[in-house]
N, C-alpha and C. Protein backbone atom coordinates (compact mmCIF):
# COMPACT_ATOMS: atom_id res chain seq x y z
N UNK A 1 1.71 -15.55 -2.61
CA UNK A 1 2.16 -14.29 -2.06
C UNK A 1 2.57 -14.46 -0.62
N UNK A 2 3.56 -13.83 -0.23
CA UNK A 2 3.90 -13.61 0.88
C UNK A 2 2.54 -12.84 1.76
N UNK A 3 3.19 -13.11 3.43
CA UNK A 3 2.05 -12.72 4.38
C UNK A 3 2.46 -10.88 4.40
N UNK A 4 3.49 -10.63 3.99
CA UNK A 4 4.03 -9.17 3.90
C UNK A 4 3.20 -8.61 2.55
N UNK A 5 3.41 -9.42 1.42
CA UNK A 5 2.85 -8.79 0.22
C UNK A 5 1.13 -8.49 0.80
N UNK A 6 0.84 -9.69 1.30
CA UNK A 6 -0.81 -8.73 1.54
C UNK A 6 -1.23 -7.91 2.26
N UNK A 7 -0.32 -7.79 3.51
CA UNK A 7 -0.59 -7.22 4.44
C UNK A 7 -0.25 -5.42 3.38
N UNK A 8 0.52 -5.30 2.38
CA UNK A 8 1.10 -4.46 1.56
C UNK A 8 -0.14 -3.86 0.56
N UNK A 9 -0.96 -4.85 0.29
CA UNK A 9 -2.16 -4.50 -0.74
C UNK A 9 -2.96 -4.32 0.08
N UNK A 10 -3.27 -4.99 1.17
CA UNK A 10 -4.89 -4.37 1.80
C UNK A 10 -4.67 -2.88 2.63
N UNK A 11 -3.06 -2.32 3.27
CA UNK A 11 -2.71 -1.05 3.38
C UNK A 11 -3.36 -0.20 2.03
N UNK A 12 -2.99 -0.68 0.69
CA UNK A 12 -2.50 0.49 -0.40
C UNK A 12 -4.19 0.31 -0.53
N UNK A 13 -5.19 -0.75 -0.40
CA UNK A 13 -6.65 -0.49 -0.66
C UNK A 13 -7.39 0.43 0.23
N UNK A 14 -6.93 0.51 1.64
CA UNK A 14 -7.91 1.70 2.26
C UNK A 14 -6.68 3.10 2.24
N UNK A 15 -5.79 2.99 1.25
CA UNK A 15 -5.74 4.68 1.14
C UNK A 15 -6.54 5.92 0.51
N UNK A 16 -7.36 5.16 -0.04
CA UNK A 16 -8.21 6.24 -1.24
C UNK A 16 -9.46 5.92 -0.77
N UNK A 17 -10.63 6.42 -0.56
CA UNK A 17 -11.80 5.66 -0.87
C UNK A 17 -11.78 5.80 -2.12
N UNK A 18 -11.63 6.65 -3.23
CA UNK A 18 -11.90 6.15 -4.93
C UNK A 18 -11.53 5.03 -5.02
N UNK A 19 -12.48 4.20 -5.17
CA UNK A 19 -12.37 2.78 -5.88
C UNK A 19 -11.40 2.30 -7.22
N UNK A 20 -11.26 3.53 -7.91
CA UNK A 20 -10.17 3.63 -8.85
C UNK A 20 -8.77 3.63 -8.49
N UNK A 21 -8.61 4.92 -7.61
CA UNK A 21 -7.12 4.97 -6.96
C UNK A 21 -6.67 3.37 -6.38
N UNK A 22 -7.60 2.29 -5.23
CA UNK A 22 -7.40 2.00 -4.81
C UNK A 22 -6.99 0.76 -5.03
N UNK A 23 -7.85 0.79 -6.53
CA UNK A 23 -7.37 -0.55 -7.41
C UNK A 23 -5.89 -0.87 -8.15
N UNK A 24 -5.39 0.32 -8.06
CA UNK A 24 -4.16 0.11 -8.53
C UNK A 24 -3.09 -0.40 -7.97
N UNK A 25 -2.16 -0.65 -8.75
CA UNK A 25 -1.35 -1.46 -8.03
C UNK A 25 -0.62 -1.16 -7.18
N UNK A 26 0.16 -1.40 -6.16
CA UNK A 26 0.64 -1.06 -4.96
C UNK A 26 2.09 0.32 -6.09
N UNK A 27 2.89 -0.37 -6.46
CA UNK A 27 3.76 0.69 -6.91
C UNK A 27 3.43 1.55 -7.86
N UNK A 28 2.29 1.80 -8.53
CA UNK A 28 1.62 2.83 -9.40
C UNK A 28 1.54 3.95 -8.14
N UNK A 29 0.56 3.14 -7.56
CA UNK A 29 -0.25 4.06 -6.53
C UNK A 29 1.01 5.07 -5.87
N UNK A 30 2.08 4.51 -5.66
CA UNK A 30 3.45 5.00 -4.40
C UNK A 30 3.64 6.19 -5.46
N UNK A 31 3.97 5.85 -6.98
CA UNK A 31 4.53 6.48 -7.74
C UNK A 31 3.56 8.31 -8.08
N UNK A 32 2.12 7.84 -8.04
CA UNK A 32 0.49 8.68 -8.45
C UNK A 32 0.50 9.57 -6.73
N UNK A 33 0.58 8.40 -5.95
CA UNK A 33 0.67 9.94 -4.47
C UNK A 33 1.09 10.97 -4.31
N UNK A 34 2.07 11.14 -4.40
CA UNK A 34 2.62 12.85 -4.35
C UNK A 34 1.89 14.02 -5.03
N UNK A 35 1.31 13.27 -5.99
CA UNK A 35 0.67 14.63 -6.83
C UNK A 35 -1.20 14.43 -5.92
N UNK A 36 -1.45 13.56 -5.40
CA UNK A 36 -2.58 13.91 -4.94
C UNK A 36 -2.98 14.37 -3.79
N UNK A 37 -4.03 15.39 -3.85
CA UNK A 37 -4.30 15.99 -2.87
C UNK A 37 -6.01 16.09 -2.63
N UNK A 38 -6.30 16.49 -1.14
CA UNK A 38 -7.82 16.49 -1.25
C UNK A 38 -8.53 17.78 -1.26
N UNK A 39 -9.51 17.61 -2.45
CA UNK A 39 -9.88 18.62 -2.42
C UNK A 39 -11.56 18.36 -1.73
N UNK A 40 -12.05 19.28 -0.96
CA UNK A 40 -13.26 19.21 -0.38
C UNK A 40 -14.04 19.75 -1.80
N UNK A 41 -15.48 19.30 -1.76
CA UNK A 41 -16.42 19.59 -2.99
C UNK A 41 -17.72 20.21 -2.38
N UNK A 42 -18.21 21.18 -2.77
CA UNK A 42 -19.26 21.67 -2.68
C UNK A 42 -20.24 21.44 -3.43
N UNK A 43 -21.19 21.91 -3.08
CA UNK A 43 -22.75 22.19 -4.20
C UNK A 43 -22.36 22.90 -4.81
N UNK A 44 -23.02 22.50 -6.83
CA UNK A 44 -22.76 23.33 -7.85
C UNK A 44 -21.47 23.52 -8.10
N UNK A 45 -20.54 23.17 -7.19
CA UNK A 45 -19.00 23.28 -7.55
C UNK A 45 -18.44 23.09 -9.22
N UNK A 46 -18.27 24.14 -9.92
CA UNK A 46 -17.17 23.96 -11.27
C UNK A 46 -15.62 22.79 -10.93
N UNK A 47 -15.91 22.46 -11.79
CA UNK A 47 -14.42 21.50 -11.89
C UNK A 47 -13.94 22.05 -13.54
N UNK A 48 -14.79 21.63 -14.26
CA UNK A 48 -14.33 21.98 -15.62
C UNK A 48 -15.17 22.78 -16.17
N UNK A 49 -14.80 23.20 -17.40
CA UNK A 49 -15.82 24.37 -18.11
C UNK A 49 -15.58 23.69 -19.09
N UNK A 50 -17.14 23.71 -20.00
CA UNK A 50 -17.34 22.99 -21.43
C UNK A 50 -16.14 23.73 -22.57
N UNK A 51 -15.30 23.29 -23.27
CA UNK A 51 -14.73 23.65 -24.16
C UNK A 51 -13.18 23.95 -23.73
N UNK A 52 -12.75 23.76 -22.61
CA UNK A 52 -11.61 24.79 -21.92
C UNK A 52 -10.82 23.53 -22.12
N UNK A 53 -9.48 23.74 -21.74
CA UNK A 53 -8.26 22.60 -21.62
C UNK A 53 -9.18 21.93 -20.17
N UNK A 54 -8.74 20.84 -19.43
CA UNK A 54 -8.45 20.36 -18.11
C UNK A 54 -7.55 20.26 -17.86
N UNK A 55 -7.07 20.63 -16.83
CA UNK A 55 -5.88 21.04 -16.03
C UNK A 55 -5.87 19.91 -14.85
N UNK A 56 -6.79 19.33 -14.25
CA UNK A 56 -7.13 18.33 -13.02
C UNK A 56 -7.47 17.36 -13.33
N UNK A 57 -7.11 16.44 -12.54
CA UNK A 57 -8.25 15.28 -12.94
C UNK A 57 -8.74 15.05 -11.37
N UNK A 58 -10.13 15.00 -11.04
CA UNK A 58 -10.76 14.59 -10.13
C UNK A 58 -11.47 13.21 -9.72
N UNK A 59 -10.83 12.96 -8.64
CA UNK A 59 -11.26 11.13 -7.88
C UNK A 59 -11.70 11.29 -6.75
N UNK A 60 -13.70 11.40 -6.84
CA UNK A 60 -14.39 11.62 -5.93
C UNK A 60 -14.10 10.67 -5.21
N UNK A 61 -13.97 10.76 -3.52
CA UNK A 61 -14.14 9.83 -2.94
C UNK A 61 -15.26 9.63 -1.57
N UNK A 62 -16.58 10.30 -2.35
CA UNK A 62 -17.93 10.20 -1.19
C UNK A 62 -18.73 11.45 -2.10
N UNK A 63 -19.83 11.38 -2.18
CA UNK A 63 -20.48 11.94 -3.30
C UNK A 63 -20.57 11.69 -4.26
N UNK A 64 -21.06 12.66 -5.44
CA UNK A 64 -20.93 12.59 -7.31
C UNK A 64 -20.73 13.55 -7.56
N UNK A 65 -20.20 13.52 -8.72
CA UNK A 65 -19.92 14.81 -9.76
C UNK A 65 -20.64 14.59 -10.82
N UNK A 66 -21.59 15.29 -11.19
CA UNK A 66 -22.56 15.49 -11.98
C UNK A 66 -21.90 16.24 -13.50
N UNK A 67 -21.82 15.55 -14.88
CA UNK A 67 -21.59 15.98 -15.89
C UNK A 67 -22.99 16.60 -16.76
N UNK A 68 -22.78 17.82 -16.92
CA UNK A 68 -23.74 18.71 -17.31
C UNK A 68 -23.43 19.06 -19.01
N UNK A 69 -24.54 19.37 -19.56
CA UNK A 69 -23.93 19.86 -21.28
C UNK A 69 -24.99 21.26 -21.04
N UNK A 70 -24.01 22.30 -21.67
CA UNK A 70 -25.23 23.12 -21.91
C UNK A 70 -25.28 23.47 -23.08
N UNK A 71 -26.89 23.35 -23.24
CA UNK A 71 -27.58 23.03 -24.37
C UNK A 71 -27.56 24.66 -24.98
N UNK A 72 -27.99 24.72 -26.34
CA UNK A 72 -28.09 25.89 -27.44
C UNK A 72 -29.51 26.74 -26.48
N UNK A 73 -29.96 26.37 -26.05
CA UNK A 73 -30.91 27.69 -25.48
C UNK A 73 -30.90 27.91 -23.99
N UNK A 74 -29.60 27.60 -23.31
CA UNK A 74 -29.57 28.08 -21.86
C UNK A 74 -29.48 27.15 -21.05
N UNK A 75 -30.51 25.90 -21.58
CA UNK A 75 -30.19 24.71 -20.26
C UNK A 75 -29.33 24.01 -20.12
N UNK A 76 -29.61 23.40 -19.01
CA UNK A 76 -28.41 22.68 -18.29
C UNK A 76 -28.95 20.75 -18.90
N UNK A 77 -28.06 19.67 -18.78
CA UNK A 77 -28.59 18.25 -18.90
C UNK A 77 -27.74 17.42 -18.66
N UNK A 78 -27.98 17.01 -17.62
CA UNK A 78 -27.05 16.07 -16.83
C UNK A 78 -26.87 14.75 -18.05
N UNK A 79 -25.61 14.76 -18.62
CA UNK A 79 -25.16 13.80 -19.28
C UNK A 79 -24.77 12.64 -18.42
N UNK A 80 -24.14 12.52 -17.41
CA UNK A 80 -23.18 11.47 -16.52
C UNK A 80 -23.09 12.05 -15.29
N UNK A 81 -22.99 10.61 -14.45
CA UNK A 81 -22.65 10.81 -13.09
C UNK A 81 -21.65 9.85 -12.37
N UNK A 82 -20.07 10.48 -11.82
CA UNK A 82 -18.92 9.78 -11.49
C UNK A 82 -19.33 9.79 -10.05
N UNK A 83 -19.15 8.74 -9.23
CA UNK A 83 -19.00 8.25 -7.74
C UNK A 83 -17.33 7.97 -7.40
N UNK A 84 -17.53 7.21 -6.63
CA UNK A 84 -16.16 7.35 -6.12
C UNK A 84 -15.46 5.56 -6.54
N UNK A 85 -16.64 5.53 -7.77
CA UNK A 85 -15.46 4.39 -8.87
C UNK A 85 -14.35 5.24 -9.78
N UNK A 86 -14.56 6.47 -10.11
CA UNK A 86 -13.84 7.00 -10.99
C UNK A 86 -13.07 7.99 -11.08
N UNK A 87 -13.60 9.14 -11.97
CA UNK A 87 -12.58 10.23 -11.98
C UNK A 87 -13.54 10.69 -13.04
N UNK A 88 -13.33 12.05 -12.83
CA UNK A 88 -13.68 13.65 -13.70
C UNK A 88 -12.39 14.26 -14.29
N UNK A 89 -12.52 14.43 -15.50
CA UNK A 89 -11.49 15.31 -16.06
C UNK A 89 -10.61 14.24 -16.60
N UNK A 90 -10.74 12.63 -16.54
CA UNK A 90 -9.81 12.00 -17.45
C UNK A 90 -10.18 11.95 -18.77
């Protein structure tokens, strides 16, 4: 590789902290930017609702997003937990 090509990948690696986004390849990533945006996350924050379409896909990048099922008598049970290797809603 050229001294341009890397200097080209280690730019496109600290654009995301998601470890996912950042792995991709330099012209995916150019092509996937425009549509992303940041969204700040709160406590208890909804992203998706059990049963509904998804409309988003979410790429934590500092925190978790906690995947919850709710169960036949009210409770809640953390099935999964995404960091900022992945994505919610793929």
């Amino acid at each position: 590789m050229s001294l341009h090509t890397d200097a080209h990948e280690r730019s496109h690696a600290t654009r995301s902290p998601n470890k996912l986004l950042a792995s991709l390849p330099p012209d995916d990533y150019v092509r996937l930017a425009p549509s992303l945006r940041s969204v700040p996350m709160r406590l208890r924050q909804k992203f998706h609702v059990q049963d509904e379409p998804i409309k988003e896909v979410y790429f934590p990048g500092g925190g978790a997003v906690s995947l919850v099922k709710a169960l036949s008598d009210g409770q809640m049970a953390e099935v999964g937990t995404i960091g900022c290797e992945g994505a919610a809603g793929a």
